[in-house]
Protein backbone atom coordinates (compact mmCIF):
# COMPACT_ATOMS: atom_id res chain seq x y z
CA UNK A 1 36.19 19.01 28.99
CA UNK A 2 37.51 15.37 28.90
CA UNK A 3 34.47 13.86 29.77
CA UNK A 4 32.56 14.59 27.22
CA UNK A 5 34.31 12.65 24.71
CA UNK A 6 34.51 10.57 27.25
CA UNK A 7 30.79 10.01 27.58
CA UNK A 8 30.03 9.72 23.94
CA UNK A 9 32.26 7.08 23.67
CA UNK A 10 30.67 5.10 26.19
CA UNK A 11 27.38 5.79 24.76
CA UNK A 12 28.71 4.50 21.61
CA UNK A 13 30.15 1.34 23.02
CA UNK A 14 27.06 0.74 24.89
CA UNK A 15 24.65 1.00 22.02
CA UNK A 16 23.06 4.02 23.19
CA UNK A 17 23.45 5.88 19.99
CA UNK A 18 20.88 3.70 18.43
CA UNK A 19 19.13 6.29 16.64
CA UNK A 20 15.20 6.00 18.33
CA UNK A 21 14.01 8.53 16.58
CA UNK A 22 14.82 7.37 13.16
CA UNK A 23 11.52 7.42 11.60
CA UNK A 24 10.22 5.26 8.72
CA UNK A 25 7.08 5.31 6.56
CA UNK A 26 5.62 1.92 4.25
CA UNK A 27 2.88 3.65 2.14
CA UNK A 28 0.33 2.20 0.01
CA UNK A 29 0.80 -1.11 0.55
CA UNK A 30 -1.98 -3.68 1.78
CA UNK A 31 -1.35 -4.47 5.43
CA UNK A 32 -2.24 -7.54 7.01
CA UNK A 33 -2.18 -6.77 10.26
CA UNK A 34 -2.07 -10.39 11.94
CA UNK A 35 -5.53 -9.75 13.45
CA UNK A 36 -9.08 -10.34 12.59
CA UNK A 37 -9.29 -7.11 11.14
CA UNK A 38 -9.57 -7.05 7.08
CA UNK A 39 -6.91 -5.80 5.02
CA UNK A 40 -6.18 -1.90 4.74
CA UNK A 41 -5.39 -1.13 1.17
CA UNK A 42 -4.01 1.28 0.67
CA UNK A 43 -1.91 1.59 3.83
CA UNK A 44 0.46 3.15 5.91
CA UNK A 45 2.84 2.02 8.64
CA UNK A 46 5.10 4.58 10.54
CA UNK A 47 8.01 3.03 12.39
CA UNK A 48 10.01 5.32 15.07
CA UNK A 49 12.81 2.88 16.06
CA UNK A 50 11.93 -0.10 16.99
CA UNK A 51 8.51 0.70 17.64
CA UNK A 52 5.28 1.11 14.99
CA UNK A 53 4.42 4.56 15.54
CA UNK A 54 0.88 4.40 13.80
CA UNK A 55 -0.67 2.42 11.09
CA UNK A 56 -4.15 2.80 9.09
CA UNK A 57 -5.78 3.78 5.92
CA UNK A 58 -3.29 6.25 4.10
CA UNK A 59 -5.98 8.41 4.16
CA UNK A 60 -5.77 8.68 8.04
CA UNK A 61 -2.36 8.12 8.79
CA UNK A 62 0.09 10.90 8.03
CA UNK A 63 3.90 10.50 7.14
CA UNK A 64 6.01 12.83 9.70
CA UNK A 65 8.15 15.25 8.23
CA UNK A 66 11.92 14.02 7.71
CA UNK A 67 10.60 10.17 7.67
CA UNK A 68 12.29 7.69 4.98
CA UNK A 69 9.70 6.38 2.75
CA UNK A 70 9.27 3.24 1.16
CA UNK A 71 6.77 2.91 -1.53
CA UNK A 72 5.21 -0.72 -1.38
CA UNK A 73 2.04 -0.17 -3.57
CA UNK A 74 1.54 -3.68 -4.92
CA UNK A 75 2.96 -5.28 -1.88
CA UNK A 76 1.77 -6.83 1.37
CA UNK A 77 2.86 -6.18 4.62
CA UNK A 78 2.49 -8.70 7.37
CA UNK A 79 3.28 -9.79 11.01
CA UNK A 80 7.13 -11.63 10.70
CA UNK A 81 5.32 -13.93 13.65
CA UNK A 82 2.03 -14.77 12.69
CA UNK A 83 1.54 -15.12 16.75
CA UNK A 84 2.60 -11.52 17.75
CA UNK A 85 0.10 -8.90 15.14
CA UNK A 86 1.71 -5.68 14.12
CA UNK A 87 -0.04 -2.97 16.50
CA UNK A 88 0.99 0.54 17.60
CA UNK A 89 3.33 0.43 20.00
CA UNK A 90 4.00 -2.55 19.18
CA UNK A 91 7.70 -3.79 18.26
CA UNK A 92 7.97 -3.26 14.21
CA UNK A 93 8.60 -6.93 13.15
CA UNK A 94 7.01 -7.13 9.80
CA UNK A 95 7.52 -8.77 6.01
CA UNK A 96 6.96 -7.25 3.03
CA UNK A 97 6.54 -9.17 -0.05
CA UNK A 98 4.96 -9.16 -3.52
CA UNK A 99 2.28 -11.77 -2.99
CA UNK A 100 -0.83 -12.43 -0.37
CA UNK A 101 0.56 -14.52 2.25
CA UNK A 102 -2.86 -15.79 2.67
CA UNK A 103 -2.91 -17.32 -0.58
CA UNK A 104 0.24 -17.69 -1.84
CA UNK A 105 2.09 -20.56 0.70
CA UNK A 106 5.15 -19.81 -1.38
CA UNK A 107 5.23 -15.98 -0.70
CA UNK A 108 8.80 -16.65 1.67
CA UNK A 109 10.18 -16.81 -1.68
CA UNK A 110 8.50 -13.58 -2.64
CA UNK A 111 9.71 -11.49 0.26
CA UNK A 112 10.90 -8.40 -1.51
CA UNK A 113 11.85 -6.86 2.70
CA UNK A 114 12.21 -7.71 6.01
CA UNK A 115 12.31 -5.60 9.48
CA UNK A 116 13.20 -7.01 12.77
CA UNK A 117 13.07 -4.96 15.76
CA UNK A 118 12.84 -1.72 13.49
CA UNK A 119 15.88 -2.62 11.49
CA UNK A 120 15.80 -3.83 8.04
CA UNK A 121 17.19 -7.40 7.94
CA UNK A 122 16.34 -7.34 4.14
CA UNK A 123 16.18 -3.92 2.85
CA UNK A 124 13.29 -3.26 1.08
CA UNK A 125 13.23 -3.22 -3.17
């Protein structure tokens, strides 16, 4: 019976209990997706992890049950590397801001979140 505090400690010190199936959902914001593609307003992204789940039209894209939503109507979401686009499957590495970055070259200031590798380096207002 030992080792299985045993092993959850270890899995703890190791990083293992990362939570991968922590799901979040951006809706109705306009996504910029890094590509050639247009805009999508309005939007949704679904992030499981550390990985972008799905993303579309809002229309097409449903939020799972359970997910923790952030509502970014008004706001654009982008690539954080405008060399890596924000894909499914891909890793979730986005911005969020108030502003188009494609028109606004001051929109760093207008950042209103920030995800790196699925985890919110600035939480999201």
């Amino acid at each position: 019976m030992r080792l299985i505090p045993l092993a959850v400690l270890l899995c703890v010190v190791s990083g293992c209990s990362r939570n991968t199936d922590r799901v979040t959902a951006i809706t109705g914001a306009t996504l910029m997706d890094g590509s050639s593609r247009p805009p999508v307003t309005p939007a949704t992204i679904v992030i499981r992890g550390r990985v972008i789940e799905a993303m579309g039209p809002a229309a097409e894209v449903p939020v799972p049950a359970g997910a923790v939503r952030f509502d970014a109507r008004e706001k654009y979401v982008f690539p954080a590397d405008a060399a890596a686009p924000l894909a499914p499957g891909g890793e979730a590495d986005l911005i969020i801001t108030r502003v188009n970055p494609a028109t606004d070259p001051d929109y760093a200031k207008k950042t209103t979140g920030r995800m790196q590798g699925g985890v919110w380096i600035q939480y999201p207002e």
